[in-house]
Protein backbone atom coordinates (compact mmCIF):
# COMPACT_ATOMS: atom_id res chain seq x y z
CA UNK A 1 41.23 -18.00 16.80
CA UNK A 2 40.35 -21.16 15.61
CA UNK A 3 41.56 -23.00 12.51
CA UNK A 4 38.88 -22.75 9.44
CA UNK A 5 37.81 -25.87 9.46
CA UNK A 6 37.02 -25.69 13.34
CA UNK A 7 34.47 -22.63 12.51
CA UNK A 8 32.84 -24.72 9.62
CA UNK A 9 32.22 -27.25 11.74
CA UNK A 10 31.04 -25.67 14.85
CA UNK A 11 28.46 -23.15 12.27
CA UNK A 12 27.46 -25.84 10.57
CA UNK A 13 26.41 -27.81 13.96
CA UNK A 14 24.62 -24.89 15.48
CA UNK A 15 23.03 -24.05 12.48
CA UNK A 16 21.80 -28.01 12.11
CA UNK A 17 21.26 -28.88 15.67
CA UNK A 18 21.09 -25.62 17.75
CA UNK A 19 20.34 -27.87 20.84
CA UNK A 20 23.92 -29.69 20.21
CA UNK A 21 24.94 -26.49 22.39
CA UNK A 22 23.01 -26.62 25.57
CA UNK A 23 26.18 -27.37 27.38
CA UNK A 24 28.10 -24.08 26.19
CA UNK A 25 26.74 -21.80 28.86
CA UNK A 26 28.25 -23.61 31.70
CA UNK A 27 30.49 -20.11 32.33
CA UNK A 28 28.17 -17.75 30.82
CA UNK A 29 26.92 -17.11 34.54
CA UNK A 30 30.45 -17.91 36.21
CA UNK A 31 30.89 -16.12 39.60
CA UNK A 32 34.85 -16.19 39.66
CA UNK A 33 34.13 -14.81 36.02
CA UNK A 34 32.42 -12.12 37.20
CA UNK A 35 34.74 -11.38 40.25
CA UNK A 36 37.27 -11.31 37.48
CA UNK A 37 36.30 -8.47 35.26
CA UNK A 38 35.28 -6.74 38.38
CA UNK A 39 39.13 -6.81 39.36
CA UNK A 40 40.33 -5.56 35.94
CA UNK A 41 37.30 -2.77 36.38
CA UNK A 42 38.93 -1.52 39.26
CA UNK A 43 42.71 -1.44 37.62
CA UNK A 44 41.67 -0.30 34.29
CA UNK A 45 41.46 3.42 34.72
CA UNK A 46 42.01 4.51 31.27
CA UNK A 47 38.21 3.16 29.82
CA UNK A 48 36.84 4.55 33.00
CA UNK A 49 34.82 7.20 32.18
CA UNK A 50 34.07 4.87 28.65
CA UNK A 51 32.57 2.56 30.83
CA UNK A 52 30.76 4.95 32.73
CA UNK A 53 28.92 6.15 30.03
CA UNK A 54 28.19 2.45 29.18
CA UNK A 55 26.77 1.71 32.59
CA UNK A 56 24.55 4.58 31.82
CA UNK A 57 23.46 3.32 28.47
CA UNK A 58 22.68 -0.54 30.05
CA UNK A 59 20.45 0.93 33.22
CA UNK A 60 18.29 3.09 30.37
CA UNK A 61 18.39 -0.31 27.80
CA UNK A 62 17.15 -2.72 31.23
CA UNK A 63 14.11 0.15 31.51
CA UNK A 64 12.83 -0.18 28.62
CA UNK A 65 13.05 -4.06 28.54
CA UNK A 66 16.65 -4.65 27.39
CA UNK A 67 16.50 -8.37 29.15
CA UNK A 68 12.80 -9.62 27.84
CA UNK A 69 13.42 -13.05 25.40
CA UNK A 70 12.18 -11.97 22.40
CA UNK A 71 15.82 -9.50 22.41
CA UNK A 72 17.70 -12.18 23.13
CA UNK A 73 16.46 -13.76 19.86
CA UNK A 74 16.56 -10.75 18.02
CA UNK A 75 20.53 -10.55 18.89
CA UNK A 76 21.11 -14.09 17.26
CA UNK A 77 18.86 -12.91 13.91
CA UNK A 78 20.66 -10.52 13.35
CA UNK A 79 24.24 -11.74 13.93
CA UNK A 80 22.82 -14.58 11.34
CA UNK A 81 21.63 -12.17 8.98
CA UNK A 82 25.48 -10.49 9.46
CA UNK A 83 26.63 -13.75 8.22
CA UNK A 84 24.25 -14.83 5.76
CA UNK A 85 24.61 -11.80 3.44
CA UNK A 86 28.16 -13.05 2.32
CA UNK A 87 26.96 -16.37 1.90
CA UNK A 88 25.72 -17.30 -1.71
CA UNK A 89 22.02 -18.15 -1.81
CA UNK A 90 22.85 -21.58 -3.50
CA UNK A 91 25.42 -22.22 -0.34
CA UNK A 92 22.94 -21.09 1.97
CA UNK A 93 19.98 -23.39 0.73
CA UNK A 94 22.61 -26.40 0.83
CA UNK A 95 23.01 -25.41 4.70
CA UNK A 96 19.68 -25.18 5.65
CA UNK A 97 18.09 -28.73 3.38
CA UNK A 98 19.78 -30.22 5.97
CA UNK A 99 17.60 -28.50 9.38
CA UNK A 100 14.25 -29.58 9.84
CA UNK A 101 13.78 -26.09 9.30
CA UNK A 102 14.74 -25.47 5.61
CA UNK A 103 10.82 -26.46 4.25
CA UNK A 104 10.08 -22.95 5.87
CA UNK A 105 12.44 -20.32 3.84
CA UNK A 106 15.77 -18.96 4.60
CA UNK A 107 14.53 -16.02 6.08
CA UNK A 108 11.75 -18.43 8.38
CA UNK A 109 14.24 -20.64 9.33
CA UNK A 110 16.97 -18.12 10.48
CA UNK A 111 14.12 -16.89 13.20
CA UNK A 112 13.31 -20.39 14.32
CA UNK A 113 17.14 -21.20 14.59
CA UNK A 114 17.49 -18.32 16.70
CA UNK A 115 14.26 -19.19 18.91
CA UNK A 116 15.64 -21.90 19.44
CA UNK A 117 19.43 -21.40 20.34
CA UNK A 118 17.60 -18.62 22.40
CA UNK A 119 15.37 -21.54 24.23
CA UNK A 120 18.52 -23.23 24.61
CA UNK A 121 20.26 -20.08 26.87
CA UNK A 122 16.91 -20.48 28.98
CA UNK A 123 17.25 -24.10 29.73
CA UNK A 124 21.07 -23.84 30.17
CA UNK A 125 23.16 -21.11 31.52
CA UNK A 126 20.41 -18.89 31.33
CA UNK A 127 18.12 -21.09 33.90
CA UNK A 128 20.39 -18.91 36.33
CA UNK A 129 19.11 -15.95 34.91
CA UNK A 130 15.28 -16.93 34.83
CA UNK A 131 15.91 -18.70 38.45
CA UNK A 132 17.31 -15.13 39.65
CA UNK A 133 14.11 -13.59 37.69
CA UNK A 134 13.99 -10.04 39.09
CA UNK A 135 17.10 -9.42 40.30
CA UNK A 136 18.73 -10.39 36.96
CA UNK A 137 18.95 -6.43 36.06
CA UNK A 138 20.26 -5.68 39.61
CA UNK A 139 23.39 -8.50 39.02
CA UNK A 140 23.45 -7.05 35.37
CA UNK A 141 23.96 -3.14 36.66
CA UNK A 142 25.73 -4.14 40.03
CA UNK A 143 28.99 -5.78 39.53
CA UNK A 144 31.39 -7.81 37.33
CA UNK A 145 28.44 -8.64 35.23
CA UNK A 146 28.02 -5.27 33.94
CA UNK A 147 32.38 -5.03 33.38
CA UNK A 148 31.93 -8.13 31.21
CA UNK A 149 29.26 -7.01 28.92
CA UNK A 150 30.79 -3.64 28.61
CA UNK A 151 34.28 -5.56 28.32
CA UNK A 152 32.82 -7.90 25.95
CA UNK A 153 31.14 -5.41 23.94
CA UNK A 154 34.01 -3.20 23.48
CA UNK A 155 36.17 -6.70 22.58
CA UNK A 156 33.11 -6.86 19.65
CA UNK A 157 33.58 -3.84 18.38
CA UNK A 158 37.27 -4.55 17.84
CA UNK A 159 36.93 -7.76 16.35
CA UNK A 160 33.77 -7.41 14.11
CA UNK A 161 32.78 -3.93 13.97
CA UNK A 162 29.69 -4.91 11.37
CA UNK A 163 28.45 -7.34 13.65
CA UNK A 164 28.64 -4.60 16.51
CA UNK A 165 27.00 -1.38 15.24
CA UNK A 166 24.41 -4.02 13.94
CA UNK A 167 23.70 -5.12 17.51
CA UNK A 168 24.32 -1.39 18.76
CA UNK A 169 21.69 0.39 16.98
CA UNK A 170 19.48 -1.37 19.50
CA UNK A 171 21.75 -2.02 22.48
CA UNK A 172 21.82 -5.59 21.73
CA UNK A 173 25.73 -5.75 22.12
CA UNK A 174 25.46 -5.64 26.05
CA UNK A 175 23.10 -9.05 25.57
CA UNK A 176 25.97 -10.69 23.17
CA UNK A 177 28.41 -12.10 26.17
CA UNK A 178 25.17 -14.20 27.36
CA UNK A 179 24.67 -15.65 23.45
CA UNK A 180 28.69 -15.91 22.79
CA UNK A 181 29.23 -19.25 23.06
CA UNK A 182 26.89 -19.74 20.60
CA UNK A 183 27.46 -17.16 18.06
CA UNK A 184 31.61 -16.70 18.31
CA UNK A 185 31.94 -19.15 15.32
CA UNK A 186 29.93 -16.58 12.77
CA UNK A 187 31.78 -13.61 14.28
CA UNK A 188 35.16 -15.58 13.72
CA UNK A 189 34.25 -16.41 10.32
CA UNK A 190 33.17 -12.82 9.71
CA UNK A 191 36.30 -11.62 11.15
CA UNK A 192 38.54 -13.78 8.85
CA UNK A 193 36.35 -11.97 5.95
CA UNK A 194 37.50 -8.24 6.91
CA UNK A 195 40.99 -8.88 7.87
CA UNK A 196 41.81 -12.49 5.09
CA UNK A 197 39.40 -11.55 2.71
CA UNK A 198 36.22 -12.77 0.79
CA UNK A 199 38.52 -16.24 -0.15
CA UNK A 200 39.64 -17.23 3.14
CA UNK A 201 35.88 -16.75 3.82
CA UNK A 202 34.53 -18.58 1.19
CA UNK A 203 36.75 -21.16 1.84
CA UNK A 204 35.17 -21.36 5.89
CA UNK A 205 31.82 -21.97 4.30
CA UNK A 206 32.91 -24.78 1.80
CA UNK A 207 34.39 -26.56 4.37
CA UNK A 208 31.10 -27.54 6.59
């Protein structure tokens, strides 16, 4: 995990500039990535049937539109809104004076943030996913794809279980390995909440 001040700086520059990450995704899409977790698939024989079920669970979310945009932003709203409600509203309006959002409201500006980080997985990493266009869900379902959502998923609901059964009411966990580059900093600082405690967090949030 990183060290404090590393996660106040990184939320406070995403938060600020959300296009100061467009070079994140670089191995959001990575084949040898993929070919990885596929490996581990195959060994891993005790989260089979788990993972089974999950596999089920991701074909019915792609149906019904798991992979449109607009759920890709809704993932990063809501890991903000995670985050936000152990922030103090005077902390959080010192935050956002300083986007060219803050003119807007908290609650405003959290959606455009999240448009835009969303945006920025389109124009980045993600241009392999709108490139691929219709055979996105195929990859997704197919191969070491799907093992590294599930894996990454799971990994989520170790780590921050809040964040997770936020994201899982609406399947939105299997989208949060594409967004993690972006987002890991508020799940670490959440993280360091639950296990270090409300100081250790409020100490994260004073340091930006």
């Amino acid at each position: 995990m990183s060290s404090y001040r590393d996660i106040a700086q990184q939320i406070a520059k995403i938060i600020i500039s959300p296009d100061s990450v467009f070079g994140f995704w670089n191995g959001v899409l990575s084949v040898p990535t993929d070919i990885g977790y596929l490996a581990y698939g195959f060994i891993d024989t005790d989260s089979r049937s788990i993972r089974e079920t999950e596999r089920i669970r991701m074909m019915t979310a792609i149906r019904y539109g798991l992979l449109k945009n607009h759920n890709f932003t809704k993932t990063i709203e809501i890991v903000f809104e995670s985050f936000n409600k152990y922030v103090a509203e005077e902390k959080q309006n010192s935050i956002y004076s300083k986007t060219g959002f803050s003119i807007a409201g908290r609650a405003t500006t959290n959606s455009l943030i999240s448009a835009r980080l969303a945006q920025t997985v389109a124009q980045s990493g993600g241009a392999r996913v709108r490139l691929r266009g219709g055979i996105i869900g195929n990859l997704l379902l197919a191969g070491g794809m799907a093992e590294r959502s599930i894996y990454t998923s799971q990994k989520l609901k170790a780590y921050a279980p809040e964040v997770y059964n936020a994201l899982r009411a609406r399947n939105y966990d299997l989208l949060y390995f594409f967004l993690e580059p972006a987002l890991q900093p508020f799940v670490e600082a959440l993280h360091v909440k639950w296990t270090n405690g409300a100081p250790a967090f409020n100490q994260i949030i004073s340091d930006d």
